[in-house]
N, C-alpha and C. Protein backbone atom coordinates (compact mmCIF):
# COMPACT_ATOMS: atom_id res chain seq x y z
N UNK A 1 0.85 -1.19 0.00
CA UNK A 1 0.00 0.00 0.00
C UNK A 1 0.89 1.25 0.00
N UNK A 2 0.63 2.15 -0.91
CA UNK A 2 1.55 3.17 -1.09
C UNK A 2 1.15 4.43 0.38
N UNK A 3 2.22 4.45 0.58
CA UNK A 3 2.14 5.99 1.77
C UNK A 3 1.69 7.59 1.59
N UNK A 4 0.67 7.69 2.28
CA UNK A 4 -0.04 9.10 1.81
C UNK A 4 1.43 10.32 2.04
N UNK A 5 1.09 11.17 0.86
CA UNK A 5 1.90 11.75 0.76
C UNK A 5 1.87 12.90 1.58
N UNK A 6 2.86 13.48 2.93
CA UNK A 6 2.67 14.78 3.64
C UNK A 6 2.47 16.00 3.26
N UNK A 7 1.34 16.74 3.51
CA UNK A 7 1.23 18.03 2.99
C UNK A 7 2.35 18.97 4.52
N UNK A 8 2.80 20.20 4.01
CA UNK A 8 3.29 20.88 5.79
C UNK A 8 2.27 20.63 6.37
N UNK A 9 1.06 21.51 6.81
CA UNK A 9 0.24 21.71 7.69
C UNK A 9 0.43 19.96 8.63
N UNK A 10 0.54 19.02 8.02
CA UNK A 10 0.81 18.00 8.66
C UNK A 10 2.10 17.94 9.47
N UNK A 11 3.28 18.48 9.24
CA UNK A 11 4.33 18.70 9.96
C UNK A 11 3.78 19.12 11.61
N UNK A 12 2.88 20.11 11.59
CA UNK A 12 2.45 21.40 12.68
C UNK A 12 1.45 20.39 13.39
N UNK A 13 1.40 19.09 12.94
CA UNK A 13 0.60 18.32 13.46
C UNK A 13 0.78 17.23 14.60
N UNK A 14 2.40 17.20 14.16
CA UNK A 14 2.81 15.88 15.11
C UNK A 14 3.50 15.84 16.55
N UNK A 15 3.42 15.20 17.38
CA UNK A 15 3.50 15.62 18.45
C UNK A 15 4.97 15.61 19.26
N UNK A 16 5.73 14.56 18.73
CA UNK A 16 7.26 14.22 18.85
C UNK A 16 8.15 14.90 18.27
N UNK A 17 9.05 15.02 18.69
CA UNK A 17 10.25 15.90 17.83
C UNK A 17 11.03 14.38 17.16
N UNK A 18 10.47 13.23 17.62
CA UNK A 18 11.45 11.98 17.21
C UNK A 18 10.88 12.20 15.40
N UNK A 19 9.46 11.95 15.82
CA UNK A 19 8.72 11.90 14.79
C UNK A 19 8.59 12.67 13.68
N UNK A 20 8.55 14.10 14.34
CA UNK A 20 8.49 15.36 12.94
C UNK A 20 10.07 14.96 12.44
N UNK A 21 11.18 15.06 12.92
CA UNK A 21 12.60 14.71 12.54
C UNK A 21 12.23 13.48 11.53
N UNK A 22 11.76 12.66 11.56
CA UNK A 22 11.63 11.33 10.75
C UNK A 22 10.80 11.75 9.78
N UNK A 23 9.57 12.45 10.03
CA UNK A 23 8.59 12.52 8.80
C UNK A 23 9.45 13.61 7.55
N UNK A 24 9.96 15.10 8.40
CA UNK A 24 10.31 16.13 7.81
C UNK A 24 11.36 15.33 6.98
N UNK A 25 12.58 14.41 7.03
CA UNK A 25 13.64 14.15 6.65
C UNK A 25 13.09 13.15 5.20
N UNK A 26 11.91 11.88 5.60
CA UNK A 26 12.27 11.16 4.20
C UNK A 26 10.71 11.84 3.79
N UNK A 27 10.23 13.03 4.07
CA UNK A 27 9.45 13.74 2.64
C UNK A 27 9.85 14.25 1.89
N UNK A 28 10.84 14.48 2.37
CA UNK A 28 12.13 16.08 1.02
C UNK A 28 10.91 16.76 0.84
N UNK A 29 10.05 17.07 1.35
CA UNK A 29 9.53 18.50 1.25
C UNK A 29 9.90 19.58 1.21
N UNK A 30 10.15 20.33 -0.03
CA UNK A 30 11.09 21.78 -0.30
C UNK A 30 10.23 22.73 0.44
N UNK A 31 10.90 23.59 1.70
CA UNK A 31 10.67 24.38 2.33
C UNK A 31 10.33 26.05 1.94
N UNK A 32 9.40 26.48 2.39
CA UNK A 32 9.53 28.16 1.73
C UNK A 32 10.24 28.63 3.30
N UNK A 33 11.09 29.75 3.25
CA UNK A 33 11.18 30.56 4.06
C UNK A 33 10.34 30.81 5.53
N UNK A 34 8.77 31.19 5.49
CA UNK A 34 8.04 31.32 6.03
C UNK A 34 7.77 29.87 6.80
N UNK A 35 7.66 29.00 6.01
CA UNK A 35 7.41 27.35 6.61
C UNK A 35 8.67 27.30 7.54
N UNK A 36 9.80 26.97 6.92
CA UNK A 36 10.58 26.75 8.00
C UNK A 36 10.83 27.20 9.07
N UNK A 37 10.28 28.74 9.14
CA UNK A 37 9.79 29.51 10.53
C UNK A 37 8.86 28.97 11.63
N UNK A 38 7.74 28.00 10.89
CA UNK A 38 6.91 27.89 11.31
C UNK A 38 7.35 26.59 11.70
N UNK A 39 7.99 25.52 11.11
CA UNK A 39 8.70 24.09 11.07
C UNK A 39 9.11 24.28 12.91
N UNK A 40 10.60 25.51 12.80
CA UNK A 40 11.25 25.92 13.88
C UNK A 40 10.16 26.14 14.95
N UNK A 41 9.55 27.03 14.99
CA UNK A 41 8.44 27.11 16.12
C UNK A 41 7.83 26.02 16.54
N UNK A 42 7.13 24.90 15.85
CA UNK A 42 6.56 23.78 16.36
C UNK A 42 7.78 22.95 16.92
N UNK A 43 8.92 22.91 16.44
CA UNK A 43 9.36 21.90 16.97
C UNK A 43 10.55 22.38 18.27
N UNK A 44 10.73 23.62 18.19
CA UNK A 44 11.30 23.98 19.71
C UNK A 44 10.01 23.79 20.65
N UNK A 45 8.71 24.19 20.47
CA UNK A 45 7.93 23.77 21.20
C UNK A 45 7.39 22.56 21.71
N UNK A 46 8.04 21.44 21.46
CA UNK A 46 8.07 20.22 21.62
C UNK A 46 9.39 19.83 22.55
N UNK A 47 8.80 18.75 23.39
CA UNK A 47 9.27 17.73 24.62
C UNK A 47 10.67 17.21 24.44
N UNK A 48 11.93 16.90 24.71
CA UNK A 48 11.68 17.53 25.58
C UNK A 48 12.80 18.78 25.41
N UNK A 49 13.12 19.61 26.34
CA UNK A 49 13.31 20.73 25.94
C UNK A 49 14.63 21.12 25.43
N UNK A 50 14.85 22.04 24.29
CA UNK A 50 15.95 21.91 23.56
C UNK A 50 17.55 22.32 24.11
N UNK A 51 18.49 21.49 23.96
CA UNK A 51 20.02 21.91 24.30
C UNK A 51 20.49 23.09 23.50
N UNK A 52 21.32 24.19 23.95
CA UNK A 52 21.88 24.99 23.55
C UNK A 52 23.23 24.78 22.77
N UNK A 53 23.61 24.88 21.81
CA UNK A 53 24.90 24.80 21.31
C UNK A 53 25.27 26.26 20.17
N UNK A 54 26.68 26.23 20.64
CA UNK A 54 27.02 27.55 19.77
C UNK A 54 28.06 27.55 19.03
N UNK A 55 27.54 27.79 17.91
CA UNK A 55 28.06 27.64 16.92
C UNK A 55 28.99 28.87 16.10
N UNK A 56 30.51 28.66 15.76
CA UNK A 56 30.56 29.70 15.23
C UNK A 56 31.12 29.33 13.83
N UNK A 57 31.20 30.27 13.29
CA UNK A 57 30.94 30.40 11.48
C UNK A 57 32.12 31.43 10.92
N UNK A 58 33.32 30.74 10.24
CA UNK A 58 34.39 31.61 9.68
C UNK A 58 34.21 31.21 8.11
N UNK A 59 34.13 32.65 7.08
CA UNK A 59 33.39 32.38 5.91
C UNK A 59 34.33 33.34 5.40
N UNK A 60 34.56 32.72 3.28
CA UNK A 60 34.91 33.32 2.86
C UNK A 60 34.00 34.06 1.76
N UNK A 61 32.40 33.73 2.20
CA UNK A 61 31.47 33.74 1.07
C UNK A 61 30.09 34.03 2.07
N UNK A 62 29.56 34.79 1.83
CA UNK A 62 28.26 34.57 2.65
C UNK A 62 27.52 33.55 3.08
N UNK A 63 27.09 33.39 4.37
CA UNK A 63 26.91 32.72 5.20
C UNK A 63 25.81 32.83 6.31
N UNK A 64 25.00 34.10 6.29
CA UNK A 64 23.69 34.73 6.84
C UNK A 64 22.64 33.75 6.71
N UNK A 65 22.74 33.64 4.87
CA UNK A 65 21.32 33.07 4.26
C UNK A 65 20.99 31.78 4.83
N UNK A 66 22.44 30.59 5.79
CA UNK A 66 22.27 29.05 6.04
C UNK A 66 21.37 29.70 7.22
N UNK A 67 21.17 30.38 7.89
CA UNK A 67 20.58 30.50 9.53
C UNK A 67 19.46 29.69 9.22
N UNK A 68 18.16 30.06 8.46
CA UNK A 68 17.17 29.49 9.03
C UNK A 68 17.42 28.03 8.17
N UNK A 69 18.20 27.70 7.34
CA UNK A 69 18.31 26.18 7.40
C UNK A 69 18.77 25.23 8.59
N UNK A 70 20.40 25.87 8.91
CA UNK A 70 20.39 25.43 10.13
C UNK A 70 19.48 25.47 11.50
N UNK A 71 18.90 26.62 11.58
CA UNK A 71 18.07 26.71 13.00
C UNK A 71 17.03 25.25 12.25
N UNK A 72 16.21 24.85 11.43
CA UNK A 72 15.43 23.61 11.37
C UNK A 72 16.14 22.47 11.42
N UNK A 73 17.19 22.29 10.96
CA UNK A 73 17.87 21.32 11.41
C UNK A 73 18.32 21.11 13.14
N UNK A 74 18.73 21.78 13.45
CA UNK A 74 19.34 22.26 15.18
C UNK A 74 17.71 21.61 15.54
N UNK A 75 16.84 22.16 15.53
CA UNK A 75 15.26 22.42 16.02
C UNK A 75 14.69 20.99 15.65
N UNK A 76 14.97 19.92 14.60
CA UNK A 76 14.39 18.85 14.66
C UNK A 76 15.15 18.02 15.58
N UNK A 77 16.52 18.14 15.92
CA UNK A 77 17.57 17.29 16.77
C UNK A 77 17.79 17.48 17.84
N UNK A 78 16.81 18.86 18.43
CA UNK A 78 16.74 19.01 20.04
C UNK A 78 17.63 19.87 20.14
N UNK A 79 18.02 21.04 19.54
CA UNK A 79 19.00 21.98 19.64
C UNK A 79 18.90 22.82 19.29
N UNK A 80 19.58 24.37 20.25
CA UNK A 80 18.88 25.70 20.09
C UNK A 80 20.26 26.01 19.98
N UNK A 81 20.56 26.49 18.37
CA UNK A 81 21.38 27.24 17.91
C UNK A 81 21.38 28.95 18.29
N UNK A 82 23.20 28.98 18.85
CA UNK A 82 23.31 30.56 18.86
C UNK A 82 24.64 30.64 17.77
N UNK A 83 24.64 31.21 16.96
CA UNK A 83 25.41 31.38 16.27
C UNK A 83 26.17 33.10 15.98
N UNK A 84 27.72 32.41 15.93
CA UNK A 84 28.23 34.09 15.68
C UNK A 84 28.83 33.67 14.43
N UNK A 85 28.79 34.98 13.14
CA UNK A 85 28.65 34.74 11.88
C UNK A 85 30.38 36.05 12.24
N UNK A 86 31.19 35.03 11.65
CA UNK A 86 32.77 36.23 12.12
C UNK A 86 32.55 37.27 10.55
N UNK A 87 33.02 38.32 10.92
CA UNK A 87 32.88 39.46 9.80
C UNK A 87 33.27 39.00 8.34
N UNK A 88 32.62 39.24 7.54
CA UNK A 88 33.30 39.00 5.90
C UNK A 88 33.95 38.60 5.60
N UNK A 89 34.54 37.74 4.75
CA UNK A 89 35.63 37.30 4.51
C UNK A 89 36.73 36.33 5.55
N UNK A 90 37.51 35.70 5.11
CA UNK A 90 38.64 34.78 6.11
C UNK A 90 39.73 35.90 6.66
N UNK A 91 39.50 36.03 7.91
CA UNK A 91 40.22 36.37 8.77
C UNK A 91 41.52 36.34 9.58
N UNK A 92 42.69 36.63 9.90
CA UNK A 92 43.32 35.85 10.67
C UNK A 92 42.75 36.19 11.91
N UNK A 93 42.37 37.38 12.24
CA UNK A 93 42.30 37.89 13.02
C UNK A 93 41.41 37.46 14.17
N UNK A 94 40.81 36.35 13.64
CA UNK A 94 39.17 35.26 14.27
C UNK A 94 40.05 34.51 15.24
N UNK A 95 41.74 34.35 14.50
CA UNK A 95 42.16 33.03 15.27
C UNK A 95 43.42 33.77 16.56
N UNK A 96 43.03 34.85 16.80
CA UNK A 96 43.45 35.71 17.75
C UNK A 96 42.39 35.52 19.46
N UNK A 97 43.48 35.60 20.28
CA UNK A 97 42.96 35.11 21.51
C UNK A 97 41.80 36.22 22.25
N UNK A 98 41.30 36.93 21.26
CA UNK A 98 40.63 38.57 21.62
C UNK A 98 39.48 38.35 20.80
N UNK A 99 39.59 37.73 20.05
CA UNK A 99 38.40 37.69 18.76
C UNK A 99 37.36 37.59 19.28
N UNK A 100 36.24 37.76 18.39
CA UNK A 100 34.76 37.72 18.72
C UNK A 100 34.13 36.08 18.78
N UNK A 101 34.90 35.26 17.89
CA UNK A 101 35.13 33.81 17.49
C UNK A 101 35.11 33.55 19.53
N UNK A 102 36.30 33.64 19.99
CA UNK A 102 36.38 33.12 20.78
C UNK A 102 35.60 33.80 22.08
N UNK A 103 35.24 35.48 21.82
CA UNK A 103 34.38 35.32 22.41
C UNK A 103 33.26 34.81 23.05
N UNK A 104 32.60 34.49 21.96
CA UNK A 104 31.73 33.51 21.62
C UNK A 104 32.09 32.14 22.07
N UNK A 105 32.68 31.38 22.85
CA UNK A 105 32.87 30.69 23.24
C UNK A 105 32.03 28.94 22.37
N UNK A 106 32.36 28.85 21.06
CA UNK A 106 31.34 28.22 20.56
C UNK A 106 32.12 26.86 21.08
N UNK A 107 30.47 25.89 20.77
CA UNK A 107 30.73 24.19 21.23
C UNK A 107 31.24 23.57 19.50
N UNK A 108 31.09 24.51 18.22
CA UNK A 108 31.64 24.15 17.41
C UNK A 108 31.77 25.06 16.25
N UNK A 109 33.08 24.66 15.80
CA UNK A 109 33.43 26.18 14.77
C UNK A 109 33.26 25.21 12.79
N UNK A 110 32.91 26.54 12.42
CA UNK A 110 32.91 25.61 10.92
C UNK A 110 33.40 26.67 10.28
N UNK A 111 34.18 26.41 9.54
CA UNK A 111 35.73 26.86 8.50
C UNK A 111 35.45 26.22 7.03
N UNK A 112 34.76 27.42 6.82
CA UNK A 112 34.15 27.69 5.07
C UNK A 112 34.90 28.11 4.89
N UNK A 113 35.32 27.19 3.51
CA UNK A 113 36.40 27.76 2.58
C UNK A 113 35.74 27.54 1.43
N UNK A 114 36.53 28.59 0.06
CA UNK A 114 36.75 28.34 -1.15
C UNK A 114 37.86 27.72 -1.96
N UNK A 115 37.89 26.93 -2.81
CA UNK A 115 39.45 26.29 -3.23
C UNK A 115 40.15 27.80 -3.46
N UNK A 116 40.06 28.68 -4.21
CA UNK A 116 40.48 30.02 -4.26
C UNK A 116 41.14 30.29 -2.92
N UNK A 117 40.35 30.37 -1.97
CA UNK A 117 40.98 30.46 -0.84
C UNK A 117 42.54 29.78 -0.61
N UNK A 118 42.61 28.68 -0.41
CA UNK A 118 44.09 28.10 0.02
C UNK A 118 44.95 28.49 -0.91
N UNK A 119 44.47 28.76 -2.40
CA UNK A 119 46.08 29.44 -3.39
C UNK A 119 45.17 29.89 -4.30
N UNK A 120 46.20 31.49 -4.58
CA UNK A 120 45.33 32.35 -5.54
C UNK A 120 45.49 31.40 -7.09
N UNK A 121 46.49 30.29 -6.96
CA UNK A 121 46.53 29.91 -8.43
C UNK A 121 45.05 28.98 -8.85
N UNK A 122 44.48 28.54 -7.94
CA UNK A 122 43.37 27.86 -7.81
C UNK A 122 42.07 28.38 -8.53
N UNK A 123 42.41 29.50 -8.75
CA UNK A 123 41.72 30.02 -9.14
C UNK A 123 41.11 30.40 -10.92
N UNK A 124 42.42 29.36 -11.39
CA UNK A 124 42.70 29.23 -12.98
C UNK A 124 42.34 27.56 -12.86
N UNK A 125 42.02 26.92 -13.95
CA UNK A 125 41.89 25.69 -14.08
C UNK A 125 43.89 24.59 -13.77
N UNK A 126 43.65 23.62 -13.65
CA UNK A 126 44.79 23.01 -13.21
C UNK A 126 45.64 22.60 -14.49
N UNK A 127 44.80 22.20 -15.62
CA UNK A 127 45.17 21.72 -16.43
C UNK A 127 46.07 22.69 -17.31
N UNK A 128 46.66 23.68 -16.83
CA UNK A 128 47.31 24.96 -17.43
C UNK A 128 48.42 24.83 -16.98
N UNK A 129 48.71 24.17 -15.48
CA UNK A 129 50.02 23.72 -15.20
C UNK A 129 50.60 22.32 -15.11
N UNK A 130 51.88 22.56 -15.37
CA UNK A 130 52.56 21.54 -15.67
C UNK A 130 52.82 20.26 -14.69
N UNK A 131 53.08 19.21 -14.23
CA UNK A 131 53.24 18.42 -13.48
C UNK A 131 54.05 18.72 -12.39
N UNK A 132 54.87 19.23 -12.47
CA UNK A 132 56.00 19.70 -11.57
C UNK A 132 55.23 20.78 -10.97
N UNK A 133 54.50 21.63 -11.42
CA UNK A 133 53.87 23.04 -10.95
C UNK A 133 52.48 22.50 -9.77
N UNK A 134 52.11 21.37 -10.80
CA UNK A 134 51.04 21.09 -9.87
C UNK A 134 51.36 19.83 -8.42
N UNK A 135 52.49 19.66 -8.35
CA UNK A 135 53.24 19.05 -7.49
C UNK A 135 53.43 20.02 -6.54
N UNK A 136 54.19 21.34 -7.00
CA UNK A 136 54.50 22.00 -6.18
C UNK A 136 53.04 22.88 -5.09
N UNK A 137 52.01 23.03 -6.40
CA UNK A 137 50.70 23.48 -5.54
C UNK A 137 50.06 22.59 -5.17
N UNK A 138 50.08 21.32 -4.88
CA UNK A 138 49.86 20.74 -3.90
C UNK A 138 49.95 20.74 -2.81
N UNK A 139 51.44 20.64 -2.03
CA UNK A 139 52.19 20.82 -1.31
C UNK A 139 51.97 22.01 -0.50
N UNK A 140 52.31 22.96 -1.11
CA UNK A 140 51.56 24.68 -0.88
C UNK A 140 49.92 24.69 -0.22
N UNK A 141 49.30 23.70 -1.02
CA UNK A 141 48.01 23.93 -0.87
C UNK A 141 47.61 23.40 0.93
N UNK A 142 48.34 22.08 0.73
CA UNK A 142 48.03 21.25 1.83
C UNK A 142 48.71 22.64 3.24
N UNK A 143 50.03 22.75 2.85
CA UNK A 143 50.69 23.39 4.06
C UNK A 143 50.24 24.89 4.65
N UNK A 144 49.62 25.52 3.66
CA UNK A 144 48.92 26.50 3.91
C UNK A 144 47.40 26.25 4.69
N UNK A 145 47.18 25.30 4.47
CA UNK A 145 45.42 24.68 4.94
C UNK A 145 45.91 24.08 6.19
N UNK A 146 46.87 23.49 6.12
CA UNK A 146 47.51 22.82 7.90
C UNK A 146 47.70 24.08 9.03
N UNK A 147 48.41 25.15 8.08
CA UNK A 147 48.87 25.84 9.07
C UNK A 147 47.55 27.15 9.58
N UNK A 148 46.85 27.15 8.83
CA UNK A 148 45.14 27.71 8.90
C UNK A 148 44.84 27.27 10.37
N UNK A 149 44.71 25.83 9.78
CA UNK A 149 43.71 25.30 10.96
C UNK A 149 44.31 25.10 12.20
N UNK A 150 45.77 24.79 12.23
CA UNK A 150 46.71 25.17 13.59
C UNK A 150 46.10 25.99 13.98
N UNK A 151 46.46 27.44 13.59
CA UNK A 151 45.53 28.77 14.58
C UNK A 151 44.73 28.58 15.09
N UNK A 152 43.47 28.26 14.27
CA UNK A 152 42.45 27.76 15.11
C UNK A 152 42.21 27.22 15.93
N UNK A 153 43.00 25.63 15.93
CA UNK A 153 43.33 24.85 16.60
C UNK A 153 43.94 25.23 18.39
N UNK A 154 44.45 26.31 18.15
CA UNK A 154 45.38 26.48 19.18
C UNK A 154 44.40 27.58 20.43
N UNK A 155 43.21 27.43 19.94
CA UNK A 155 41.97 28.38 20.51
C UNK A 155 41.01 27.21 21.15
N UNK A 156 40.11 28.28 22.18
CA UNK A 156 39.32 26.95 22.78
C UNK A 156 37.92 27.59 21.83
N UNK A 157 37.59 26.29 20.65
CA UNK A 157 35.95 27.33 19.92
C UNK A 157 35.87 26.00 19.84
N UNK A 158 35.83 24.73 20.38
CA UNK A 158 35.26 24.29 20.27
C UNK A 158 35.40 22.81 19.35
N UNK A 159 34.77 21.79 18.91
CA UNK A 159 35.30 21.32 17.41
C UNK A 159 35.13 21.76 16.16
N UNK A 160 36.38 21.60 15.44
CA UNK A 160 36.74 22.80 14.10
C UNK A 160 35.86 21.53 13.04
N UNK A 161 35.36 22.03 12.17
CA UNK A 161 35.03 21.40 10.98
C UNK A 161 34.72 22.04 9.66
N UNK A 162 35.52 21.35 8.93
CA UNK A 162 36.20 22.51 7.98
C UNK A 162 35.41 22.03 6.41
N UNK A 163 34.86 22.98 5.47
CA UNK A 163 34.49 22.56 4.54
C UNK A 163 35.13 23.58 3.15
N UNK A 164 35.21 22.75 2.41
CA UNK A 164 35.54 23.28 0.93
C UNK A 164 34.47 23.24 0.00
N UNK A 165 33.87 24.40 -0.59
CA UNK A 165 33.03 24.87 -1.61
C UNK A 165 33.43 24.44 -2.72
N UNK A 166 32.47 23.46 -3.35
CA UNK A 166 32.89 22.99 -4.69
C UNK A 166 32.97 24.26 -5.55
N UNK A 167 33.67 24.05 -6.34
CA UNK A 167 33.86 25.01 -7.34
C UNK A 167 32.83 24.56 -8.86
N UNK A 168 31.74 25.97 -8.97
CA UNK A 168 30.93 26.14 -9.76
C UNK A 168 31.30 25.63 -11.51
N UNK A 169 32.57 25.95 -11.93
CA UNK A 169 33.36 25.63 -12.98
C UNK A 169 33.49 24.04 -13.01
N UNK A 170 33.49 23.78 -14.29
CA UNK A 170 33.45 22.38 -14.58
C UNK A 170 35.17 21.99 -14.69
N UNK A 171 35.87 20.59 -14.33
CA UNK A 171 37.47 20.71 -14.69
C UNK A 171 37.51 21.34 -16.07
N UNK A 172 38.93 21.60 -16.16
CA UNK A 172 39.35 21.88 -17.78
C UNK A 172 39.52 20.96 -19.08
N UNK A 173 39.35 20.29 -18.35
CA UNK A 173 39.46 18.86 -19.13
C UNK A 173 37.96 18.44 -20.01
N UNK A 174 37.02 18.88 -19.09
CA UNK A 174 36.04 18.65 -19.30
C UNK A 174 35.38 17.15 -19.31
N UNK A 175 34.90 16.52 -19.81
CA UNK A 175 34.41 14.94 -19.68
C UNK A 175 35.54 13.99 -19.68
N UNK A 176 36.51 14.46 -20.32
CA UNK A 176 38.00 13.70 -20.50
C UNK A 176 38.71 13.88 -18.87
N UNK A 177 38.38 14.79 -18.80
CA UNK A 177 39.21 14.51 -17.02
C UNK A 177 39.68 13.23 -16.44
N UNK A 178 38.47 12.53 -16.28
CA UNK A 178 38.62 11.33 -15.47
C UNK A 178 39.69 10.20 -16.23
N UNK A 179 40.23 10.29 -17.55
CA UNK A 179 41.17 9.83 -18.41
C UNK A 179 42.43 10.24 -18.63
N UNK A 180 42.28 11.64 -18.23
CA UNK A 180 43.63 12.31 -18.29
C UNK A 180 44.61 11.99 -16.69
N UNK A 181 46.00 11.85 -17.06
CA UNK A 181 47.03 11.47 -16.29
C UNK A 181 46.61 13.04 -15.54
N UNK A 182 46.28 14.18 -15.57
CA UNK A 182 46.56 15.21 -14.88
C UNK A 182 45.16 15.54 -14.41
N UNK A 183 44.41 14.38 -14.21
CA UNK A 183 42.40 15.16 -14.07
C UNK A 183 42.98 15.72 -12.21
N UNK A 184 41.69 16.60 -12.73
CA UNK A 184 41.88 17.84 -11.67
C UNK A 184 40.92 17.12 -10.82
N UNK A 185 40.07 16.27 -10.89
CA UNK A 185 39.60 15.22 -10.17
C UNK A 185 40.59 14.62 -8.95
N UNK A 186 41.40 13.91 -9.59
CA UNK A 186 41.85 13.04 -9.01
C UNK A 186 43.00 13.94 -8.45
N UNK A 187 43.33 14.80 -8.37
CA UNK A 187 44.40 16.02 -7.89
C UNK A 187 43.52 16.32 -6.67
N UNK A 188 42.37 16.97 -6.54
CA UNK A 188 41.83 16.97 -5.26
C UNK A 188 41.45 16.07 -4.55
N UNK A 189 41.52 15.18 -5.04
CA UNK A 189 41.25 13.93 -4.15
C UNK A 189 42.74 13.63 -3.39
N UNK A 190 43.78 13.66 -4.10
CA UNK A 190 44.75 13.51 -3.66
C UNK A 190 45.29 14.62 -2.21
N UNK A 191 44.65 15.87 -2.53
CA UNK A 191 44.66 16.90 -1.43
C UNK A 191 44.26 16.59 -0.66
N UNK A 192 42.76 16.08 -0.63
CA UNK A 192 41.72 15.72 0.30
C UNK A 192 42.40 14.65 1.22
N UNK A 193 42.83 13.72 0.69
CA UNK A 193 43.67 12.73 1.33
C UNK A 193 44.42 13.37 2.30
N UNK A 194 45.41 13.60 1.71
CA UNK A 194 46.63 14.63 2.62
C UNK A 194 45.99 15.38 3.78
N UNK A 195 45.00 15.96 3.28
CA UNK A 195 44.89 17.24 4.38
C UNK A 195 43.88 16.24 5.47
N UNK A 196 43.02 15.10 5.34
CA UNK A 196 42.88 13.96 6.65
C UNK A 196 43.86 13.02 6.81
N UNK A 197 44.69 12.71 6.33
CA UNK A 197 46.06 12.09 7.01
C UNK A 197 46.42 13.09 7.94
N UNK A 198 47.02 14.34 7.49
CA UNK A 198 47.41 15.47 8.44
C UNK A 198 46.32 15.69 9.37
N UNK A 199 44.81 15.90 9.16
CA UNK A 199 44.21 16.53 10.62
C UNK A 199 44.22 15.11 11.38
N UNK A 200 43.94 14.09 10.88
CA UNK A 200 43.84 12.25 12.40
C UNK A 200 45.47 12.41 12.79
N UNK A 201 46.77 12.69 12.08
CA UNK A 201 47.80 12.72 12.77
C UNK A 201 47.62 14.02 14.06
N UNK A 202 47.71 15.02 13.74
CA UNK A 202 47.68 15.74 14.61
C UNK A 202 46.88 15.90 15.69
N UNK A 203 45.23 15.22 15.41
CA UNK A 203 44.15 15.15 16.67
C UNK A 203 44.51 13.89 17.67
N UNK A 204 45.79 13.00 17.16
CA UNK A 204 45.75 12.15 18.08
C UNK A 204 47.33 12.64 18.91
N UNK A 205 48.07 13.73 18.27
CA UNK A 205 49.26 13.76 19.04
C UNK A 205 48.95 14.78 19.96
N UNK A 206 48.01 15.45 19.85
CA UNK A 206 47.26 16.61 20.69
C UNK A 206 45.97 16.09 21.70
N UNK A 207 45.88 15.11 21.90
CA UNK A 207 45.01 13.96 22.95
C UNK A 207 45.50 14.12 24.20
């Protein structure tokens, strides 16, 4: 027997936060603005009562617009997001023992990045440099992103979790990428590697 399909007004209906969390998640019901206001309200008002966690937010791209996604997420999992959004752009200045970051005393920090961000060459397709070049921005890439998150690291905000913004641009390669000895694919993957070898080495020598 096929499952009646949820309209919202049925969301505002249920009485569990176990439950709205379960229904809201496998309807993929695309949210308007206004709903998810209303999502948030029913379900902080529900049993039992929500944990505080604070969250802070270092961005190289705007970062305002996630609030009311995150507050429904926080709000189906029993959690009352306070969030401090650090000023424009990547900072060093966040990872200073004065900052507003640490003001904020958050239970967890998230470190939005752009590939642009870790090297201005990133910012051209890969396939423009040579093997040796892209050896060398590797290397660069990783050690500059290690030594980022040190700073941070060396602050009490909390646990760091760090994300990279896919890049909107397709490789240079285009469909051939995944064939080519130089796909820009398999180059970030190779980063990606590196830079969790480097953060599990260092979270366990810092235990």
């Amino acid at each position: 027997m096929a499952k009646t399909k949820l309209a919202f007004d049925d969301f505002l209906a249920i009485a569990t936060r176990a439950e709205l969390r379960v229904a809201v998640t496998s309807s993929r019901l695309p949210l308007s603005l206004p709903e998810a206001q209303r999502l948030i309200s029913h379900a902080e008002s529900l049993e039992p009562a929500a944990h505080p966690l604070r969250l802070g937010l270092i961005h190289t791209y705007t970062s305002d617009l996630l609030d009311p996604w995150l507050a429904v997420e926080a709000a189906l999992q029993g959690l009352e997001l306070q969030t401090y959004h650090a000023p424009y752009g990547l900072t060093v200045q966040e990872a200073q023992p004065n900052s507003g970051l640490v003001k904020h005393a958050p239970d967890m920090t998230l470190l939005m990045l752009r590939r642009e961000d870790l090297h201005p060459d990133l910012a051209n397709p890969l396939v423009g440099f040579g093997p040796a070049r892209q050896e060398e921005l590797r290397k660069e890439v990783v050690d500059r992103l290690f030594g980022l998150v040190s700073q941070f690291r060396a602050l009490k905000i909390g646990q760091i979790v760090l994300t990279l913004l896919p890049s909107i641009q397709s490789p240079g390669l285009g469909i051939y990428d995944a064939q080519s000895e130089f796909s820009e694919s398999a180059w970030w993957a190779s980063v990606k590697a590196e830079i969790i070898r480097l953060t599990i080495g260092t979270t366990r020598r810092t235990q």
